[in-house]
Protein backbone atom coordinates (compact mmCIF):
# COMPACT_ATOMS: atom_id res chain seq x y z
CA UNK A 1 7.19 10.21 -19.37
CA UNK A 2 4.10 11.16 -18.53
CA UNK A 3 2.73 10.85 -22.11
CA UNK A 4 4.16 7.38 -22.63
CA UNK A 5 2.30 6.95 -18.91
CA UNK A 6 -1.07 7.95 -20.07
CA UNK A 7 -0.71 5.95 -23.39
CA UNK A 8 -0.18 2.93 -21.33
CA UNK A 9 -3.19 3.56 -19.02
CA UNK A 10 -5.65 4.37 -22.27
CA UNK A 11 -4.40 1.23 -23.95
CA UNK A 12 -5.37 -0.91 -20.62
CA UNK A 13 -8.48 0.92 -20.21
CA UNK A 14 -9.18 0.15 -24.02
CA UNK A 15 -8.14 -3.43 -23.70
CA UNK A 16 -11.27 -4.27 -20.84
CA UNK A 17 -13.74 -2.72 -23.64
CA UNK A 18 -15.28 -5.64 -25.07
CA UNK A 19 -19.50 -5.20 -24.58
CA UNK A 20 -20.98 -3.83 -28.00
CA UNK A 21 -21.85 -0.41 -26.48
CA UNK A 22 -18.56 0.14 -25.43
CA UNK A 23 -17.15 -0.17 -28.67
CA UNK A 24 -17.65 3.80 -30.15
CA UNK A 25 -15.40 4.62 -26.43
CA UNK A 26 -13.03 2.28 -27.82
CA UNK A 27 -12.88 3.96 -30.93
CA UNK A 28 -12.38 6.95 -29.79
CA UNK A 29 -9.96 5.88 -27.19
CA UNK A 30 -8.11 4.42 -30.18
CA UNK A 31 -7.90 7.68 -32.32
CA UNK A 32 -6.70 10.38 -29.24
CA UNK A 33 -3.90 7.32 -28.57
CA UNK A 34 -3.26 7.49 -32.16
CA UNK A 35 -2.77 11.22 -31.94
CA UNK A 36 -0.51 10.51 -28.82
CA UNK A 37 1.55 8.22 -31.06
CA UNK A 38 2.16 10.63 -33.92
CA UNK A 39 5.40 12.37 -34.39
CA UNK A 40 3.78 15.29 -35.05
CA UNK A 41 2.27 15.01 -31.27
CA UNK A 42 5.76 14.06 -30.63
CA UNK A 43 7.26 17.26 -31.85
CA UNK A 44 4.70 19.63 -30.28
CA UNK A 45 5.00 17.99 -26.68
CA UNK A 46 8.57 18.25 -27.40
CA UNK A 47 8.54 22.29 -28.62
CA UNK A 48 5.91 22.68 -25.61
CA UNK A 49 8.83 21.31 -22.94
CA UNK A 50 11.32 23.73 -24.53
CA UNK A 51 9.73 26.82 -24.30
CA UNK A 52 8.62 25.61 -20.93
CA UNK A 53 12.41 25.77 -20.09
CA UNK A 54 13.41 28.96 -21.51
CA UNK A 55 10.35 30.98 -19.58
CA UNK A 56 11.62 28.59 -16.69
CA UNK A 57 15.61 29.97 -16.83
CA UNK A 58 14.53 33.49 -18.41
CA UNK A 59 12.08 34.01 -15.09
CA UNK A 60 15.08 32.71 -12.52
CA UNK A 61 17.54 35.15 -14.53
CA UNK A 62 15.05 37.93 -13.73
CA UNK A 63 14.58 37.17 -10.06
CA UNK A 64 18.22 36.97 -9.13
């Protein structure tokens, strides 16, 4: 959630870009949502959460 969260937020920030100057932010903006977008992202953020959970249950195993 908080990925699909930021994507919004970058794609409103990118949508009140409109002066000539501001157009290499834009582009930039547009390639890291990209990125965001991409299954591949997808599946890391995804691996990321579940080793997040096993340290999470493996360190609450240890402390009882």
């Amino acid at each position: 959630l908080p990925l699909k969260k930021a994507i919004c937020l970058l794609e409103d920030y990118c949508s009140k870009l409109k002066k000539p100057e501001e157009q290499q932010l834009k582009t930039a903006i547009l390639r890291v949502m990209g990125i965001f977008k991409s299954s591949l992202f997808q599946a890391l953020i995804g691996k990321l959460m579940f080793v997040k959970r096993v340290i999470f249950l493996f360190n609450r195993e240890i402390g009882k």
